[in-house]
C-alpha atoms as a PDB file:
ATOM      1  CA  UNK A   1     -23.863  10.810 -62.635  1.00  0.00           C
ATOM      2  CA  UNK A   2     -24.022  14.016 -60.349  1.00  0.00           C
ATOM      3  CA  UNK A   3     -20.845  14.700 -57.598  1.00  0.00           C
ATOM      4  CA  UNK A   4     -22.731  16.616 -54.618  1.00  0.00           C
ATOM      5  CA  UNK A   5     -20.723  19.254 -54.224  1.00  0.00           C
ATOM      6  CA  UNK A   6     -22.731  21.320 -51.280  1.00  0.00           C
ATOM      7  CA  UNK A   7     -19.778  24.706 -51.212  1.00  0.00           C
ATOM      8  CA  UNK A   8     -20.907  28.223 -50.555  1.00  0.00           C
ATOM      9  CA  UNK A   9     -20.118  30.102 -53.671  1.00  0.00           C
ATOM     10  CA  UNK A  10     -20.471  33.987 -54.535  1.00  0.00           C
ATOM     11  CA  UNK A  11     -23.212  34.480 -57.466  1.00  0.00           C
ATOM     12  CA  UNK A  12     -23.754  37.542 -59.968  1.00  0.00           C
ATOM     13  CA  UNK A  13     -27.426  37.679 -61.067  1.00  0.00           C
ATOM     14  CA  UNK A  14     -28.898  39.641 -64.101  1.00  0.00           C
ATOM     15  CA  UNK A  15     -31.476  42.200 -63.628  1.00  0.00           C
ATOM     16  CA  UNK A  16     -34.153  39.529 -63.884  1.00  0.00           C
ATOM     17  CA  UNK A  17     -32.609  37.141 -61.204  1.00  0.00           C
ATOM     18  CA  UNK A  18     -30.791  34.593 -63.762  1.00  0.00           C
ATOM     19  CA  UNK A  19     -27.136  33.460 -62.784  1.00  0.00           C
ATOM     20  CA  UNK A  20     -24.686  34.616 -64.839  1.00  0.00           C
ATOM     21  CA  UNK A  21     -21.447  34.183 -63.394  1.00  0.00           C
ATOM     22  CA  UNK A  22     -20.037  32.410 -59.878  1.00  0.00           C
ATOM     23  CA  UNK A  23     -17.024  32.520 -58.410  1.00  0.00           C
ATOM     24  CA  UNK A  24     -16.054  28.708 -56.400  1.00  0.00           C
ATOM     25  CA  UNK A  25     -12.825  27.919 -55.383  1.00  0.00           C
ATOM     26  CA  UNK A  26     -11.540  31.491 -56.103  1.00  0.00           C
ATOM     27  CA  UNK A  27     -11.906  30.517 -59.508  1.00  0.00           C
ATOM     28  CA  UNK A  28     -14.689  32.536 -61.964  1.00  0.00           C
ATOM     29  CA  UNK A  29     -17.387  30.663 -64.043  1.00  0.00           C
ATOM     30  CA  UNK A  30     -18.951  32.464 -66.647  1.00  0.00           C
ATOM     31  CA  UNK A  31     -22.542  31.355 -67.267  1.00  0.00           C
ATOM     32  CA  UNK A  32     -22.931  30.068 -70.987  1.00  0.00           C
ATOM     33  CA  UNK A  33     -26.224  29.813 -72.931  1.00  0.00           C
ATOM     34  CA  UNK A  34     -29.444  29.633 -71.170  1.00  0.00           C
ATOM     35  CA  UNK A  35     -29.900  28.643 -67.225  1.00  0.00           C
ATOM     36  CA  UNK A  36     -32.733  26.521 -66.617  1.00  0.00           C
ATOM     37  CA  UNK A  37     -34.421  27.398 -62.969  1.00  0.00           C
ATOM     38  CA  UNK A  38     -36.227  24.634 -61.563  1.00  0.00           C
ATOM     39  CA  UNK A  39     -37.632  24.050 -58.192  1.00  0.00           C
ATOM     40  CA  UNK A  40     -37.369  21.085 -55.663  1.00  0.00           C
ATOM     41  CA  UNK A  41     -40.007  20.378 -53.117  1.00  0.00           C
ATOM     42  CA  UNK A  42     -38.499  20.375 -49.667  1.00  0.00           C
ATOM     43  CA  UNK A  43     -39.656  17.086 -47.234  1.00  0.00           C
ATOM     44  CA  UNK A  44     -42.108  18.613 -44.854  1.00  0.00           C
ATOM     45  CA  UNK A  45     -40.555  20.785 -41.882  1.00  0.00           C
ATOM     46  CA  UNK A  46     -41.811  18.854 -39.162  1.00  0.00           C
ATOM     47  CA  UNK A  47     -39.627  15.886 -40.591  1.00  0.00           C
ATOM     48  CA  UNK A  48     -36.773  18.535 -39.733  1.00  0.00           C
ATOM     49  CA  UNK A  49     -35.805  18.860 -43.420  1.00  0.00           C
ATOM     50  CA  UNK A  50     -36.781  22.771 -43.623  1.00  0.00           C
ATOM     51  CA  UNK A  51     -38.711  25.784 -41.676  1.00  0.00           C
ATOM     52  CA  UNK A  52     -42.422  26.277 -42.302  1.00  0.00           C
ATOM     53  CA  UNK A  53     -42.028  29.146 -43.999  1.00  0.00           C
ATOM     54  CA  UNK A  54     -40.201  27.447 -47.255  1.00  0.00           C
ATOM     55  CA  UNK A  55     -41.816  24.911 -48.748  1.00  0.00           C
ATOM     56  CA  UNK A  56     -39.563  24.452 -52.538  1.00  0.00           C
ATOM     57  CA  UNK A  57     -35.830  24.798 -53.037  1.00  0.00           C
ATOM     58  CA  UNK A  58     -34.673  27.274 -55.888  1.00  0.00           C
ATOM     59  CA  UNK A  59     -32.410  25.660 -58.009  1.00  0.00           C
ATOM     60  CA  UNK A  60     -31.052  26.344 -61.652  1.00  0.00           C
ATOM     61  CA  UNK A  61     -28.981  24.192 -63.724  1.00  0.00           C
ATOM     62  CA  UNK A  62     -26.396  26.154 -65.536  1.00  0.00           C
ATOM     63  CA  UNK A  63     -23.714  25.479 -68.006  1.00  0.00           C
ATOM     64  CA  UNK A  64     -20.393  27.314 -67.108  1.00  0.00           C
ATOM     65  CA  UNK A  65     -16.858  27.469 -68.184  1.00  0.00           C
ATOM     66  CA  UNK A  66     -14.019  28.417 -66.099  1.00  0.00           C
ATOM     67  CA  UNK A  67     -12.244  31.816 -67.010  1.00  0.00           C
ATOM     68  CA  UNK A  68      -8.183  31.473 -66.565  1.00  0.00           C
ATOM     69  CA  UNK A  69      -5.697  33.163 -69.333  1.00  0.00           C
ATOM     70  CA  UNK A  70      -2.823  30.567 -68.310  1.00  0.00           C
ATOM     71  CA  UNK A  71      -5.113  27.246 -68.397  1.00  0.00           C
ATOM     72  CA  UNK A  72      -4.001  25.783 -71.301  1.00  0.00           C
ATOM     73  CA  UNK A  73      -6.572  22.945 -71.820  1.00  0.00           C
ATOM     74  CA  UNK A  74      -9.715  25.036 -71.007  1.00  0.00           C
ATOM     75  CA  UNK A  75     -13.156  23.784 -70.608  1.00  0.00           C
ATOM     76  CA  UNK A  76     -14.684  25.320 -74.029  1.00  0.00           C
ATOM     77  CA  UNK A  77     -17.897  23.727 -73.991  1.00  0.00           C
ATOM     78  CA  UNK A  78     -18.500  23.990 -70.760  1.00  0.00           C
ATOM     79  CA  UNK A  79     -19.753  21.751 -68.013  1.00  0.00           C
ATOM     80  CA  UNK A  80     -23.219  21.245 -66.162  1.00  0.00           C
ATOM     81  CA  UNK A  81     -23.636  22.548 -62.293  1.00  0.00           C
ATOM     82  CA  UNK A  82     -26.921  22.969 -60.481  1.00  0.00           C
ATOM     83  CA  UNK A  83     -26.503  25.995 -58.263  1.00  0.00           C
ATOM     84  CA  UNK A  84     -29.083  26.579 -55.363  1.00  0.00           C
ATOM     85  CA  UNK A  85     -30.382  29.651 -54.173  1.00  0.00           C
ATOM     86  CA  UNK A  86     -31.520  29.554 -50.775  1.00  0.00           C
ATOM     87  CA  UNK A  87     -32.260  32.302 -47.711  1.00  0.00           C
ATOM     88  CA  UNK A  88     -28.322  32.099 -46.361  1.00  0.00           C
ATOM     89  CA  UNK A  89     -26.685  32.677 -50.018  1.00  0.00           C
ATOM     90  CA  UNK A  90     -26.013  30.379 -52.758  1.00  0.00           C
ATOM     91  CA  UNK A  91     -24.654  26.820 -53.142  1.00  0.00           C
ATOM     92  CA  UNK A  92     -23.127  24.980 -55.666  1.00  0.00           C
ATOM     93  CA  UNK A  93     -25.341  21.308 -55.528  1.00  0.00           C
ATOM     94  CA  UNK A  94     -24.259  19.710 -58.217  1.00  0.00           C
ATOM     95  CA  UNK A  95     -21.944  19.053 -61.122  1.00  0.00           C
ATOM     96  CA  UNK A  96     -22.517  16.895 -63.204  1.00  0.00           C
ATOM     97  CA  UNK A  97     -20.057  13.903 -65.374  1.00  0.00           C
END
């Protein structure tokens, strides 16, 4: 099952747009294998759940571990976070159990 997370995090991108690092709770994730980038339909705006001119959500689903030389029980397979791209920054949405 997913924890909503919903925190402002910093993002670095590739050249073509892909997430390859993120920084949340001044801790770095590095990006591992292959983000998926899917998007989400937003309900309509005049329900109040967005502005006309967006009508999908950006989101990709991204395996990351977190970078520390003094954690001794690192996460070396990684875990699963959905990060969202939208017009005020990035969030992190998601991680999942």
């Amino acid at each position: 099952m997913p924890t909503v997370i919903d925190d402002t995090i910093d993002v670095a991108v590739s050249p073509d747009g892909q997430p390859v690092s993120f920084v949340w709770q001044r801790f770095l994730y590095t990006v591992t294998g292959q983000p998926q980038a899917y998007f989400r339909r937003l309900p309509p705006w005049w329900h109040g759940g967005s502005s006309p001119e967006r009508i999908d959500q950006e989101l990709w689903r991204v395996t990351a571990v977190r970078d520390s030389a003094h954690e001794q029980h690192a996460q070396h397979d990684g875990h699963l976070y959905d990060l969202c791209r939208g017009s005020g920054g990035w969030l992190l949405a998601l991680s999942w159990e």
